[in-house]
C-alpha atoms as a PDB file:
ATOM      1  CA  UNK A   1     -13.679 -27.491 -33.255  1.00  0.00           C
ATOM      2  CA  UNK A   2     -11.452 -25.256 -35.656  1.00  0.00           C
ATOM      3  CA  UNK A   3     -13.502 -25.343 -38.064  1.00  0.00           C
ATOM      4  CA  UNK A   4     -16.003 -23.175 -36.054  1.00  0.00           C
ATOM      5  CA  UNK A   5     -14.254 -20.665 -36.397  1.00  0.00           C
ATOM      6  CA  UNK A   6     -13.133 -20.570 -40.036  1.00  0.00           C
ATOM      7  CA  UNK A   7     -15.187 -17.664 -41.156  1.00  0.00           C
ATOM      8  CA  UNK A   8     -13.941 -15.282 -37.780  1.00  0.00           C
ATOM      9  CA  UNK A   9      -9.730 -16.446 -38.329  1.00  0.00           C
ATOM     10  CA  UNK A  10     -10.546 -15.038 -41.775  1.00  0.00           C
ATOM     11  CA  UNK A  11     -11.920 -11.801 -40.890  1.00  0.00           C
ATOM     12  CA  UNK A  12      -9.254 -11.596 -38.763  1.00  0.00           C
ATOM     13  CA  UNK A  13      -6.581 -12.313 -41.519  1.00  0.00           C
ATOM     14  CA  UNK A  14      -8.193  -9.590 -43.875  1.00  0.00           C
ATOM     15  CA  UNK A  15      -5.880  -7.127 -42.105  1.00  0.00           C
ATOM     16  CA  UNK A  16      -2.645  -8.602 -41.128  1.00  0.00           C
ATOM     17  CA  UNK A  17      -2.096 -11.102 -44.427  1.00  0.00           C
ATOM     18  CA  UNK A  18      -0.561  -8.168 -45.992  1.00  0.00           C
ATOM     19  CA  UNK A  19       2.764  -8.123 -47.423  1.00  0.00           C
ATOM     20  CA  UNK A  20       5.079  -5.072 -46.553  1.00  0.00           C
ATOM     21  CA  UNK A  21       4.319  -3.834 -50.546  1.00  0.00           C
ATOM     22  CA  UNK A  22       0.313  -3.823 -49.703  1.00  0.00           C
ATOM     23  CA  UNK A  23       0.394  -1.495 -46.617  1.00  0.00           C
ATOM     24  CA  UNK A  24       3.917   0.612 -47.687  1.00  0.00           C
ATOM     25  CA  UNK A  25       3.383   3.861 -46.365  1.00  0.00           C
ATOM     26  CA  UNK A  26       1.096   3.002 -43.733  1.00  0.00           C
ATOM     27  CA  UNK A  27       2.341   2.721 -39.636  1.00  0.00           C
ATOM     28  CA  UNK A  28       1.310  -0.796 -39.230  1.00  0.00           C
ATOM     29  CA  UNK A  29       3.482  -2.891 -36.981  1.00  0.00           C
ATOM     30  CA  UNK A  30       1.703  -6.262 -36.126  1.00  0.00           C
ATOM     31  CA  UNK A  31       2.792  -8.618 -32.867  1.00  0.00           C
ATOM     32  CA  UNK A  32       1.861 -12.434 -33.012  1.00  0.00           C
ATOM     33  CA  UNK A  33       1.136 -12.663 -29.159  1.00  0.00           C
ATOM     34  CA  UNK A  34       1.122 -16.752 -28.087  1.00  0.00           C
ATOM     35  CA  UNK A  35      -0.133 -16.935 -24.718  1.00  0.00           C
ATOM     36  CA  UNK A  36       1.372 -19.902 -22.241  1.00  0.00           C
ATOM     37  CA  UNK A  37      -0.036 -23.731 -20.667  1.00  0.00           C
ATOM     38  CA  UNK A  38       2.636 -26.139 -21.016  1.00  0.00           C
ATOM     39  CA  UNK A  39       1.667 -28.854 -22.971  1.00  0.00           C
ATOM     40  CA  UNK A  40      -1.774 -26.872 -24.109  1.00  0.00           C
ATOM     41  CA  UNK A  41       0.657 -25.055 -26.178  1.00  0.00           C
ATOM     42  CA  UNK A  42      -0.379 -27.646 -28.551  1.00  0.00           C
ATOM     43  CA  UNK A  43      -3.548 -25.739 -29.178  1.00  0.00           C
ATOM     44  CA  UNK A  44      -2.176 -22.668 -29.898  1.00  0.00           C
ATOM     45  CA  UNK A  45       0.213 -24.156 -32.789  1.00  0.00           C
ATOM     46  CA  UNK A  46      -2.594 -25.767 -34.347  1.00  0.00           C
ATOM     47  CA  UNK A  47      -4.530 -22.672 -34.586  1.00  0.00           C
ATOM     48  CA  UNK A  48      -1.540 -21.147 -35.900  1.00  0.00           C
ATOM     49  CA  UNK A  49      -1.264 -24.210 -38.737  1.00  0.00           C
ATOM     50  CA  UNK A  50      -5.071 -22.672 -39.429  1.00  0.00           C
ATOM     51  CA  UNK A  51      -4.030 -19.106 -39.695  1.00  0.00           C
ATOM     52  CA  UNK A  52      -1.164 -20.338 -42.253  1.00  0.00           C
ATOM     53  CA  UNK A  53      -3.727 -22.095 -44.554  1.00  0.00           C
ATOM     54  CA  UNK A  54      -6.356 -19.258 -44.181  1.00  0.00           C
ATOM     55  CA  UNK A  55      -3.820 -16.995 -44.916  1.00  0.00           C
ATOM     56  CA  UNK A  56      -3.030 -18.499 -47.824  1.00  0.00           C
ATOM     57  CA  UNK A  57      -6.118 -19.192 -48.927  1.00  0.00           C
ATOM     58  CA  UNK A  58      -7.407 -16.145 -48.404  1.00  0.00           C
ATOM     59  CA  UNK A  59      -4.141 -13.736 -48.905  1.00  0.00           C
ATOM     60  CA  UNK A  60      -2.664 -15.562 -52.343  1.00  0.00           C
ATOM     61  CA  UNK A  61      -5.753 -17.630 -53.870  1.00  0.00           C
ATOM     62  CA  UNK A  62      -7.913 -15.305 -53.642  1.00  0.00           C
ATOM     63  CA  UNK A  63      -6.611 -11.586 -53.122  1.00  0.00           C
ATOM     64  CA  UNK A  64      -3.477 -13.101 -55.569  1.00  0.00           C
ATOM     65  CA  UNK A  65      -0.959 -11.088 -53.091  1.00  0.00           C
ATOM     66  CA  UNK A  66       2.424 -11.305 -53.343  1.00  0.00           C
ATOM     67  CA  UNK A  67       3.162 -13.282 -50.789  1.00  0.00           C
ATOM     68  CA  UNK A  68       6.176 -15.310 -50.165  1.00  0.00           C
ATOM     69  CA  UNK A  69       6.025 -18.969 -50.916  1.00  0.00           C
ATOM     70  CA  UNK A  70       8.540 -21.921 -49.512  1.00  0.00           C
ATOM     71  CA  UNK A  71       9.639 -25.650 -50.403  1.00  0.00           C
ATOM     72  CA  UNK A  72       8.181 -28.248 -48.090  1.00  0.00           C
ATOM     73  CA  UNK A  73      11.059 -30.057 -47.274  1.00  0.00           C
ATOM     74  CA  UNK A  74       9.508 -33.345 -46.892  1.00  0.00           C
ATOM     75  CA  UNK A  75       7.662 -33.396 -50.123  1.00  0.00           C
ATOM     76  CA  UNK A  76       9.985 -30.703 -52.207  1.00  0.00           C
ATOM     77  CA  UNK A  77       6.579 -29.079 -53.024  1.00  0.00           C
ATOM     78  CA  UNK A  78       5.544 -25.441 -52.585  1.00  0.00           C
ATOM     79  CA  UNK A  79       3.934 -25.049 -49.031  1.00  0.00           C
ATOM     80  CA  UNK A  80       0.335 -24.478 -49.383  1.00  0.00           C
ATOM     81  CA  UNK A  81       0.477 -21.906 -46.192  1.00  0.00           C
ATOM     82  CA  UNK A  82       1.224 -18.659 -45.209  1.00  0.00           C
ATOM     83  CA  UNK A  83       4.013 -18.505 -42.830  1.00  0.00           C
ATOM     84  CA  UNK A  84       3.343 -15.966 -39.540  1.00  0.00           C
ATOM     85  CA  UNK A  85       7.102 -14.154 -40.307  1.00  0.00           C
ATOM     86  CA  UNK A  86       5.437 -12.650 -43.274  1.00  0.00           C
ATOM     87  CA  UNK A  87       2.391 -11.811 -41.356  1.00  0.00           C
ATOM     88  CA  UNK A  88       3.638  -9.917 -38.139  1.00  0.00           C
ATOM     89  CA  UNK A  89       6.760  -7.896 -37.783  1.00  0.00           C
ATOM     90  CA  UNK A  90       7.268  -9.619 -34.503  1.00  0.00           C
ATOM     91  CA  UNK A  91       6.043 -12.876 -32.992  1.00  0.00           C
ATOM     92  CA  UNK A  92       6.248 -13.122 -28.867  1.00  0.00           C
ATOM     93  CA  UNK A  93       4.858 -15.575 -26.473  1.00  0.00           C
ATOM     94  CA  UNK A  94       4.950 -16.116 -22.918  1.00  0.00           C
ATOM     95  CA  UNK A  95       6.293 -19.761 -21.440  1.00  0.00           C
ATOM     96  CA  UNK A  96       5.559 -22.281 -23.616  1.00  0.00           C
ATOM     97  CA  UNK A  97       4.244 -19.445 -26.161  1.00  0.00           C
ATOM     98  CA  UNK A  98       8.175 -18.181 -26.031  1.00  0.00           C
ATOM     99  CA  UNK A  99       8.695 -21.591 -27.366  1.00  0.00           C
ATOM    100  CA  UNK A 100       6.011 -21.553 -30.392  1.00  0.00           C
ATOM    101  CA  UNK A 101       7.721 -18.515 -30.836  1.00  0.00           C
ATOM    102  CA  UNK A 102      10.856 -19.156 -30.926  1.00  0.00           C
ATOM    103  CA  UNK A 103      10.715 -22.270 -33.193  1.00  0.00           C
ATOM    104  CA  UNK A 104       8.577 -19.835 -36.176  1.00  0.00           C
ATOM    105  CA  UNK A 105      11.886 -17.443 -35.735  1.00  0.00           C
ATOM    106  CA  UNK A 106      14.049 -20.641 -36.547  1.00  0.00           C
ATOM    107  CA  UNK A 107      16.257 -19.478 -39.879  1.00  0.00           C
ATOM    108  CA  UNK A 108      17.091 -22.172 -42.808  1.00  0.00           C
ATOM    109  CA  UNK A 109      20.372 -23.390 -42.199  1.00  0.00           C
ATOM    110  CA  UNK A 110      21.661 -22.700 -46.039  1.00  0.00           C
ATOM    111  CA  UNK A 111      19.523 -19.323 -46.148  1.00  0.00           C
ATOM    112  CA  UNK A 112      18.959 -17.254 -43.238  1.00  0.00           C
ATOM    113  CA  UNK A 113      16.218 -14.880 -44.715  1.00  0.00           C
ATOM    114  CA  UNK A 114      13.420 -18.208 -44.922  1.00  0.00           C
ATOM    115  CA  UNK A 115      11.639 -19.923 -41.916  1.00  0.00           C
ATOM    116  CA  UNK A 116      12.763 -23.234 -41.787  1.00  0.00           C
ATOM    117  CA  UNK A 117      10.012 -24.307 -39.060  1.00  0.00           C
ATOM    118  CA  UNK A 118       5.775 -23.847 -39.499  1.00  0.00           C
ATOM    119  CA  UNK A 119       3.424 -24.617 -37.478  1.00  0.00           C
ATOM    120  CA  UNK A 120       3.090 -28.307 -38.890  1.00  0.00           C
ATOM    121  CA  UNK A 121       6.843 -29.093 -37.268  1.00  0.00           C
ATOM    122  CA  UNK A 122       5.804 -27.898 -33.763  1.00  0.00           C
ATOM    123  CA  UNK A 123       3.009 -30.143 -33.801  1.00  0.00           C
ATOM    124  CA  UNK A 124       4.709 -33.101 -34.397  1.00  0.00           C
ATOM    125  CA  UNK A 125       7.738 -32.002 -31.901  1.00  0.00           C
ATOM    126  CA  UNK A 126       4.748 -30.881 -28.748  1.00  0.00           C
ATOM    127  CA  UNK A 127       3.046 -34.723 -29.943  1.00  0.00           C
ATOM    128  CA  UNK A 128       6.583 -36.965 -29.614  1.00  0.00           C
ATOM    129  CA  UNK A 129       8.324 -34.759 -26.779  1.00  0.00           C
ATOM    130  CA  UNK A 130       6.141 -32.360 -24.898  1.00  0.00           C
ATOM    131  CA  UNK A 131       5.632 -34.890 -22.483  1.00  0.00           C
ATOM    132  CA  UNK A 132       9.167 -35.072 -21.439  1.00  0.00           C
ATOM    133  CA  UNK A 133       9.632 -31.402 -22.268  1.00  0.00           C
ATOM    134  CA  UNK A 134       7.439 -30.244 -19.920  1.00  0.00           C
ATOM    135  CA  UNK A 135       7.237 -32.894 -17.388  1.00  0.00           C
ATOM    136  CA  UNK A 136      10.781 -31.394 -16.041  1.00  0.00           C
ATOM    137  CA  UNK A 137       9.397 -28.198 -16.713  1.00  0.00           C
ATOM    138  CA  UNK A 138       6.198 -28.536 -14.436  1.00  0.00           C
ATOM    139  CA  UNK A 139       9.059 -29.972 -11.470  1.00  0.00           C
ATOM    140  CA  UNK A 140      10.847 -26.822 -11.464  1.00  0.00           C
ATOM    141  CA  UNK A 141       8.161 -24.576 -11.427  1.00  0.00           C
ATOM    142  CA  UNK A 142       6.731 -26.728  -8.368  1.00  0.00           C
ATOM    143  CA  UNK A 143       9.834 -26.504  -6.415  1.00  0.00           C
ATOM    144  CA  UNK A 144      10.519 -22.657  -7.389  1.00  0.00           C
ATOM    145  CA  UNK A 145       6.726 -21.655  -6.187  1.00  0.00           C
ATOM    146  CA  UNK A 146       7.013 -23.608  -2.987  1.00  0.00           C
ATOM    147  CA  UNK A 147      10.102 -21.693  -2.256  1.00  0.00           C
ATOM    148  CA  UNK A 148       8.585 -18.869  -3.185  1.00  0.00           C
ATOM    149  CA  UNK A 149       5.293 -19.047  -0.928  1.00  0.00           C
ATOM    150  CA  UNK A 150       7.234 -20.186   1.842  1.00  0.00           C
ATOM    151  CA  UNK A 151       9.483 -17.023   2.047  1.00  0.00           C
ATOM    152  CA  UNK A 152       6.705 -15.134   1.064  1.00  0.00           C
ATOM    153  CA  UNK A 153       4.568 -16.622   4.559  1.00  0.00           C
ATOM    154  CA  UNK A 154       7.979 -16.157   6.612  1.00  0.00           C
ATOM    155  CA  UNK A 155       9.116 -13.069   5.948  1.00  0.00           C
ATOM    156  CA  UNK A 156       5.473 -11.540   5.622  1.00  0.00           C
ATOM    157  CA  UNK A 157       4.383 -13.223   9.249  1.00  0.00           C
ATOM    158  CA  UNK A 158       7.408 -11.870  10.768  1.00  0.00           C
ATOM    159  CA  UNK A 159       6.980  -7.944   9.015  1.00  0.00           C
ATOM    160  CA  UNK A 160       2.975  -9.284  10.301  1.00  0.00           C
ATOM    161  CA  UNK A 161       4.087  -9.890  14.160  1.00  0.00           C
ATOM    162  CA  UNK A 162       6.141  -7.329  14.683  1.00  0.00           C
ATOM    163  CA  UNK A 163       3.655  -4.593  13.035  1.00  0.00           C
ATOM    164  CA  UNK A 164       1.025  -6.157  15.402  1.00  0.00           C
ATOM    165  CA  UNK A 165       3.129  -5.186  18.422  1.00  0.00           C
ATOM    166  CA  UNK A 166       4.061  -2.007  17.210  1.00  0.00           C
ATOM    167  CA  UNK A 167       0.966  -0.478  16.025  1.00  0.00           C
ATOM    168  CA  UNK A 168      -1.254  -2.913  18.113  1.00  0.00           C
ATOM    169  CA  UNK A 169      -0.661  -2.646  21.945  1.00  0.00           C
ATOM    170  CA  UNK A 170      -3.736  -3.958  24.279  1.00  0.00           C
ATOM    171  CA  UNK A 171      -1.923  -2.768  27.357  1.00  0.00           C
ATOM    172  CA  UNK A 172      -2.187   0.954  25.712  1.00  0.00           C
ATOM    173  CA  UNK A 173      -5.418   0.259  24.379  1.00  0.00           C
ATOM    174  CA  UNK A 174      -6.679  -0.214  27.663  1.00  0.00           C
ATOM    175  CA  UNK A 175      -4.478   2.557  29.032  1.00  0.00           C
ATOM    176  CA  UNK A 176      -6.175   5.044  26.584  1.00  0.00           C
ATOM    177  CA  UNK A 177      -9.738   3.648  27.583  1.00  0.00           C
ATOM    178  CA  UNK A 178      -9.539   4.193  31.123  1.00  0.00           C
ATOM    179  CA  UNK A 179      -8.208   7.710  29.982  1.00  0.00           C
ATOM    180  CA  UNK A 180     -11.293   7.942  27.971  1.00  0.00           C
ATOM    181  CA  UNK A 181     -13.513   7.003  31.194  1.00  0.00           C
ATOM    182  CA  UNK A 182     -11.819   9.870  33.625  1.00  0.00           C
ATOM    183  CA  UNK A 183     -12.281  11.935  30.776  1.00  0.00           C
ATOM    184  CA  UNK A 184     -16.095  11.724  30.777  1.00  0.00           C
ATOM    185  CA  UNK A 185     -16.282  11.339  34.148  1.00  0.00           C
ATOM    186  CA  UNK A 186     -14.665  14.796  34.682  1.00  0.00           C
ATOM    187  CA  UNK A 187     -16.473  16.458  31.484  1.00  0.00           C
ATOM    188  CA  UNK A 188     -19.544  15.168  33.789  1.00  0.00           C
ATOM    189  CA  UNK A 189     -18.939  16.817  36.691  1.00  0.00           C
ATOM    190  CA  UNK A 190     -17.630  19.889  35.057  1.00  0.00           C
ATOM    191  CA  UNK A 191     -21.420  19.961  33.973  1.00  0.00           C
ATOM    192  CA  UNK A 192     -22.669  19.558  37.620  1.00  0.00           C
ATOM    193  CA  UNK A 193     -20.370  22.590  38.574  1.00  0.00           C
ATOM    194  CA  UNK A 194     -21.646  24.966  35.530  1.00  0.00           C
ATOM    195  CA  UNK A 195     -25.196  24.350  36.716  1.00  0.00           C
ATOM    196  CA  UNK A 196     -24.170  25.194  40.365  1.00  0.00           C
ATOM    197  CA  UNK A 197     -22.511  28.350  38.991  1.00  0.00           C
ATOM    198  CA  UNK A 198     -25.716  28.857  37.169  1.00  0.00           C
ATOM    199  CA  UNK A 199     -27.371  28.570  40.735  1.00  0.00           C
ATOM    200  CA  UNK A 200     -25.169  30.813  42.677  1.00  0.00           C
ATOM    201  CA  UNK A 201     -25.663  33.634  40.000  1.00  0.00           C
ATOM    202  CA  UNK A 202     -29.579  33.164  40.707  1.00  0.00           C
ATOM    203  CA  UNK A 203     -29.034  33.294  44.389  1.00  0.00           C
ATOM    204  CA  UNK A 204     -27.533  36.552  43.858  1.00  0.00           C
ATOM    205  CA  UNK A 205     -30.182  37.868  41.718  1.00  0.00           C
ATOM    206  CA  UNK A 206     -32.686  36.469  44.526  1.00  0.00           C
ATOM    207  CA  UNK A 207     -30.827  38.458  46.706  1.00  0.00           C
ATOM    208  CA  UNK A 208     -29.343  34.916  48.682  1.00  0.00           C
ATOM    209  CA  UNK A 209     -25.800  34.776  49.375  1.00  0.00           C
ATOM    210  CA  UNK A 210     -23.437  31.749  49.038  1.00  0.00           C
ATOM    211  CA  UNK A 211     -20.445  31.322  51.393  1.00  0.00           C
ATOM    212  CA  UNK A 212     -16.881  33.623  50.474  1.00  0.00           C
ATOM    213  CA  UNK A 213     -15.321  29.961  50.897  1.00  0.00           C
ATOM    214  CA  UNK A 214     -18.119  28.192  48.717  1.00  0.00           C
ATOM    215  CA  UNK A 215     -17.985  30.754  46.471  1.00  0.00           C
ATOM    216  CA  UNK A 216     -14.166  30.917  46.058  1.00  0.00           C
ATOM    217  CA  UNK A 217     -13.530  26.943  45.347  1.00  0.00           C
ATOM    218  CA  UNK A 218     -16.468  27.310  42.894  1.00  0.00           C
ATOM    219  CA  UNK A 219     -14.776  29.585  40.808  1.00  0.00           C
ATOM    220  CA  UNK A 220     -11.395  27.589  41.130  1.00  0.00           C
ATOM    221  CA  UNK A 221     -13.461  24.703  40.016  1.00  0.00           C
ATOM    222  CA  UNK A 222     -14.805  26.395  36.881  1.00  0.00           C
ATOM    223  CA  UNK A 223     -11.295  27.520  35.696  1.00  0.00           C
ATOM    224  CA  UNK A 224      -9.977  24.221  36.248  1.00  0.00           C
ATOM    225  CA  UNK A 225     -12.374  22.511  34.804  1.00  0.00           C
ATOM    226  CA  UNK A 226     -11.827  24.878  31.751  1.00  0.00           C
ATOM    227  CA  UNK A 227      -8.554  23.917  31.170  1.00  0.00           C
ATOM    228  CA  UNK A 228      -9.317  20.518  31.177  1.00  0.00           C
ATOM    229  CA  UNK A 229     -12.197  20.755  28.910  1.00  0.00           C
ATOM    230  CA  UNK A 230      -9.651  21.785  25.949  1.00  0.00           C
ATOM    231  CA  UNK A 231      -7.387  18.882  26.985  1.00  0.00           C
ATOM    232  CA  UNK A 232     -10.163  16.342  27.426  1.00  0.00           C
ATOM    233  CA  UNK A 233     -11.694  16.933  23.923  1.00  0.00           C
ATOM    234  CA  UNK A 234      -7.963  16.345  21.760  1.00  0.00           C
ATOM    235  CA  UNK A 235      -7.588  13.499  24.253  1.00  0.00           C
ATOM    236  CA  UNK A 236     -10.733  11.729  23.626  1.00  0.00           C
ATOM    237  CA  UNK A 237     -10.282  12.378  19.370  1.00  0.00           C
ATOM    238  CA  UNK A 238      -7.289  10.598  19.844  1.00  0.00           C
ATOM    239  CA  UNK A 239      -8.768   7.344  21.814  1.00  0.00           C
ATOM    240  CA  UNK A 240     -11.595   7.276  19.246  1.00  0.00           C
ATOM    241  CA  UNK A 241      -9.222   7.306  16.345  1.00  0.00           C
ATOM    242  CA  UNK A 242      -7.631   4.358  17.873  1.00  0.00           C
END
């Protein structure tokens, strides 16, 4: 499957397997980023053991950069790879990435400034202990989620409930309904009066004469009916907004 993508790892290489002498002057400050999956992390450090040999291939065989160089300590020959230090100023990862991470920032005992771990020793360590590594790992991430969802359901139903009373009350849902009914029941006869006033000024131009009494309570009508009108019409934004 790697080898699919030989020829797009390179390309990628052509700018970061660069020592610090091939870029001086330049504002280049490269981040390894390893992302996480438990035991999956296995992937990533293999494509990393790719990177190393492309970069070497690519960065000292070819190009002839002066690259640093370290002992295999297995075979006391000169590691045909590229190690990531001298490829990124800074190598991060995120859970089991943290850990690839980590074990490339691992120093020689006997001389601090070399790696002492590539990506050939995580390998082997993810194949003869990642099961046991990350089978305790997976346990307390179960337990710390399930504690987690169930204060997040508790403590959110409860903030849930008691917004649900506060903001959602039937009994002054229905109060502000029937409100809304007298309302338009009111705005409807208020209609019914301004055509009767309507009436009672033609009778007058017709020369026919209303009672003083039927004539007084219609004007008291009219001005009451006014004042309500302004009322009803906040009242009945407010129900609709409900």
């Amino acid at each position: 499957i790697f080898m699919n993508y030989q020829s797009v790892l390179a390309l990628l290489l052509l700018g970061c397997a660069l020592p610090a002498s091939a870029i001086e002057g330049e504002n280049y400050f490269n981040i390894l980023s390893i992302d996480g999956g438990g035991i999956r992390g296995l992937i990533s450090a293999t494509v990393i053991k790719n990177m190393e040999r492309y970069a070497y291939e690519y960065g000292i065989v070819e190009k002839k950069y002066d690259i640093p160089l370290y002992i295999d300590p297995i075979t006391n020959a000169i590691r045909e790879a590229v190690h990531m230090s001298d490829l990124f100023n800074m190598t991060a990862g995120t859970s089991t990435g943290s850990i690839l991470a980590a074990g490339l920032a691992v120093p020689e005992p006997s001389n601090f400034s070399n790696p002492y771990y590539f990506s050939r020793e995580l390998i082997e360590i993810y194949s003869t202990k990642g099961d046991q590594i990350f089978q305790k790992q997976s346990l307390g991430v179960s337990a710390s989620t399930f504690w987690f969802l169930f204060f997040t359901c508790a403590v959110g139903g409860l903030f849930y409930n008691l917004g649900k009373q506060r903001f959602d009350n039937d009994k002054e849902r229905e109060n502000l309904l029937e409100l809304q009914e007298t309302i338009k029941s009111l705005s409807k006869k208020r209609k019914e009066k301004k055509s009767q006033a309507n009436a009672f000024s033609l009778n007058n131009d017709t020369g026919e004469q209303l009672s003083k009494k039927e004539a007084s309570d219609l004007v008291k009508d009219i001005r009451a009916d006014k004042m309500i009108e302004s009322l009803s019409v906040q009242l009945i934004s407010d129900v609709d907004n409900q």
